[in-house]
C-alpha atoms as a PDB file:
ATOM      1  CA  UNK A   1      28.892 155.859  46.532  1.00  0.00           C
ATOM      2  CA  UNK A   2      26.146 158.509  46.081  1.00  0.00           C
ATOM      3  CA  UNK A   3      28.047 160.113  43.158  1.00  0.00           C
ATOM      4  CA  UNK A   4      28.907 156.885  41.609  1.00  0.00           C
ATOM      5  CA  UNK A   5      24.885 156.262  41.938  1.00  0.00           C
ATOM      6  CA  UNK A   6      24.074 159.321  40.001  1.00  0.00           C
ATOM      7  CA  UNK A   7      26.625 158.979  37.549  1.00  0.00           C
ATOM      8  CA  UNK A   8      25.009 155.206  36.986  1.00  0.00           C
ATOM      9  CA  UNK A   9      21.406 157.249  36.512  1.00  0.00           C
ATOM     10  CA  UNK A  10      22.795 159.885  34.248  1.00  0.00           C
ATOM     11  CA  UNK A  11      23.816 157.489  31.744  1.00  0.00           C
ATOM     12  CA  UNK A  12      20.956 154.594  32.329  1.00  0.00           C
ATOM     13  CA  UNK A  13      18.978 157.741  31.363  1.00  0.00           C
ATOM     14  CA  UNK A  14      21.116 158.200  28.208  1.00  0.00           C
ATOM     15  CA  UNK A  15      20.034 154.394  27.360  1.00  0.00           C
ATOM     16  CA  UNK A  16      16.244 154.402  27.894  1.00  0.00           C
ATOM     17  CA  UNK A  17      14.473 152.901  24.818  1.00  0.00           C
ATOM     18  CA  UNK A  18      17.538 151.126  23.909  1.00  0.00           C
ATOM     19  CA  UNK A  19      18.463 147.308  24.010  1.00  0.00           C
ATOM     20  CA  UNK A  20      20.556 146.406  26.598  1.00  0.00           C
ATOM     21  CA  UNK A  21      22.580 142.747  27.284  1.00  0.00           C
ATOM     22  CA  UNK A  22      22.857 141.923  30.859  1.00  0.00           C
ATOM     23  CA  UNK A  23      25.270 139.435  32.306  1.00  0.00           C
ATOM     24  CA  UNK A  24      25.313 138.339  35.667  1.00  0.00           C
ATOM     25  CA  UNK A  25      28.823 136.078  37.001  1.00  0.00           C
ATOM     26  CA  UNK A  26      28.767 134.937  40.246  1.00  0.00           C
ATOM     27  CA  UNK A  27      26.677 132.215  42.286  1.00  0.00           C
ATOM     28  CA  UNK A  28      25.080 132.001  39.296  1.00  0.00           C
ATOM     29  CA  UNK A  29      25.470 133.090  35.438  1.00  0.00           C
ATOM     30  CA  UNK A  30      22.896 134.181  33.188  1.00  0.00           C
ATOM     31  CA  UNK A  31      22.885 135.905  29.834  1.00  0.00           C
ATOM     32  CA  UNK A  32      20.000 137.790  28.133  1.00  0.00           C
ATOM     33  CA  UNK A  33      18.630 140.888  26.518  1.00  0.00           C
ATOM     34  CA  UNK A  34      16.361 144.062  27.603  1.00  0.00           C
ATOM     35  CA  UNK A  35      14.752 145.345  24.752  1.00  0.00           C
ATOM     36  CA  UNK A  36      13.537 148.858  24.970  1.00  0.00           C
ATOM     37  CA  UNK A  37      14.940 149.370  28.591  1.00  0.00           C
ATOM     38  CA  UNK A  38      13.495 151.648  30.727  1.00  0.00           C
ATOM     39  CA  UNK A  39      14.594 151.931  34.589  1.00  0.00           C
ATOM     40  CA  UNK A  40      12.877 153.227  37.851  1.00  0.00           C
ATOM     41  CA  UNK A  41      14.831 153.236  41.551  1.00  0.00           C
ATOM     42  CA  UNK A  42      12.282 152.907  44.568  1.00  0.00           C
ATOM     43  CA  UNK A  43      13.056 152.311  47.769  1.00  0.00           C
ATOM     44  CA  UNK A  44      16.582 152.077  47.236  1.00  0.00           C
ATOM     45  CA  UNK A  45      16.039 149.034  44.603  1.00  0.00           C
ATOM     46  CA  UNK A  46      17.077 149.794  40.882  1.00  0.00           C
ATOM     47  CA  UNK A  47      14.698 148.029  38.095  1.00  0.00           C
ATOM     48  CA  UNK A  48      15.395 147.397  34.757  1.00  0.00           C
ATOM     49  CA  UNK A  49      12.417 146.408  32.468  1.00  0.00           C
ATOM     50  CA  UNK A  50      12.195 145.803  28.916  1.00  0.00           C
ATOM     51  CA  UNK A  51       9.295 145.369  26.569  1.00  0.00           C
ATOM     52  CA  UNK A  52       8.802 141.932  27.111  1.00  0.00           C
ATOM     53  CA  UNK A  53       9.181 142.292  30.804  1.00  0.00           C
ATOM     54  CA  UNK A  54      12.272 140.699  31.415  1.00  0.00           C
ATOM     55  CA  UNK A  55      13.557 142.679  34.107  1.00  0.00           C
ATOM     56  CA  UNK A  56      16.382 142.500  37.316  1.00  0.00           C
ATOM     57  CA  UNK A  57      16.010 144.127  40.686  1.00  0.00           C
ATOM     58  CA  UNK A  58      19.120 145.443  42.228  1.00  0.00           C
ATOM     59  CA  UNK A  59      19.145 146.698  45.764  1.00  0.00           C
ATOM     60  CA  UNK A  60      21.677 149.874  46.028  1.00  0.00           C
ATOM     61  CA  UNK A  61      22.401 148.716  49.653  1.00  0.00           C
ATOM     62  CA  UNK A  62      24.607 145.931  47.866  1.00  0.00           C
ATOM     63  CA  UNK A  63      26.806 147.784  45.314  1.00  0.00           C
ATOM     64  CA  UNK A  64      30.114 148.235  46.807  1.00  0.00           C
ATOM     65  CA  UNK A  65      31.535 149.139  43.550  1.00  0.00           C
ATOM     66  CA  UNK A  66      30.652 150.488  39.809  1.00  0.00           C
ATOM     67  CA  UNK A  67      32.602 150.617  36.605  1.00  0.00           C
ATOM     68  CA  UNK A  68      31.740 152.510  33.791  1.00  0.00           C
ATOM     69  CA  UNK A  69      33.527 152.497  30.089  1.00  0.00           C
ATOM     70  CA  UNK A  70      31.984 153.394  27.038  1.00  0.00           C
ATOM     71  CA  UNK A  71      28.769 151.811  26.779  1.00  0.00           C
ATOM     72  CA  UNK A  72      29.528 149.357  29.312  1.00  0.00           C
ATOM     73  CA  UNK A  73      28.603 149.901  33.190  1.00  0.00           C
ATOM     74  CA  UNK A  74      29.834 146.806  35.394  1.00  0.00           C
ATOM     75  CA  UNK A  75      28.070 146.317  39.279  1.00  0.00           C
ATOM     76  CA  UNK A  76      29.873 144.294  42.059  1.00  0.00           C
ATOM     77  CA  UNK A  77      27.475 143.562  44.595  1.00  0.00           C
ATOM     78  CA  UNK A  78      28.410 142.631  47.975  1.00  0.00           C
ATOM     79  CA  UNK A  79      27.180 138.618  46.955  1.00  0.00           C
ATOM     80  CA  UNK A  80      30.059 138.054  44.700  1.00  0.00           C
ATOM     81  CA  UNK A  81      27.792 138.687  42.263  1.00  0.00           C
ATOM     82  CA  UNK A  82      28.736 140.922  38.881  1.00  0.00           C
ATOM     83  CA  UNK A  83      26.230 142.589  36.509  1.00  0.00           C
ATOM     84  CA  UNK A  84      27.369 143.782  33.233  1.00  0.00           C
ATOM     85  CA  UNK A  85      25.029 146.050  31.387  1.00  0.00           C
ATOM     86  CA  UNK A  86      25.765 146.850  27.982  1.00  0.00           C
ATOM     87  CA  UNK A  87      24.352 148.736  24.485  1.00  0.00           C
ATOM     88  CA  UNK A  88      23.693 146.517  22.122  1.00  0.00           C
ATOM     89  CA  UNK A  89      25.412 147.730  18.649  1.00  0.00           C
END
């Protein structure tokens, strides 16, 4: 999971500044937008701010799985829970 991790970082890095949509499907469902995103992992937790500090928290400890496809990275946490981050075009 380590490489998958870094792979994740490489290309979060690739986005900084941009706007990002998040989805997250599971317990619950919620849809919004991360303008300017910018990203910091402490701790083992990954943040994801914008400009207008909306923002999610995701523990690493939970990921038991990442997807990545063109500008689209999806997370499965171990929750059921499923975060889609994409580029906005």
């Amino acid at each position: 999971m380590k490489e998958k991790i870094k792979k994740l970082q490489k290309t979060l890095n690739e986005w900084n500044e941009k706007n990002i949509l998040v989805k997250e499907e599971g317990f619950l469902k919620s849809k919004y937008k991360i303008e300017k995103m910018k990203y910091d992992i402490n701790y083992e937790i990954l943040t994801i701010i914008g400009k207008e500090e909306r923002y999610i928290k995701i523990n690493l400890n939970q990921i038991y799985k990442i997807e990545q496809k063109g500008n689209q990275i999806k997370i499965y946490l171990d929750n059921d829970m499923t975060i889609s981050l994409e580029v906005e075009t």
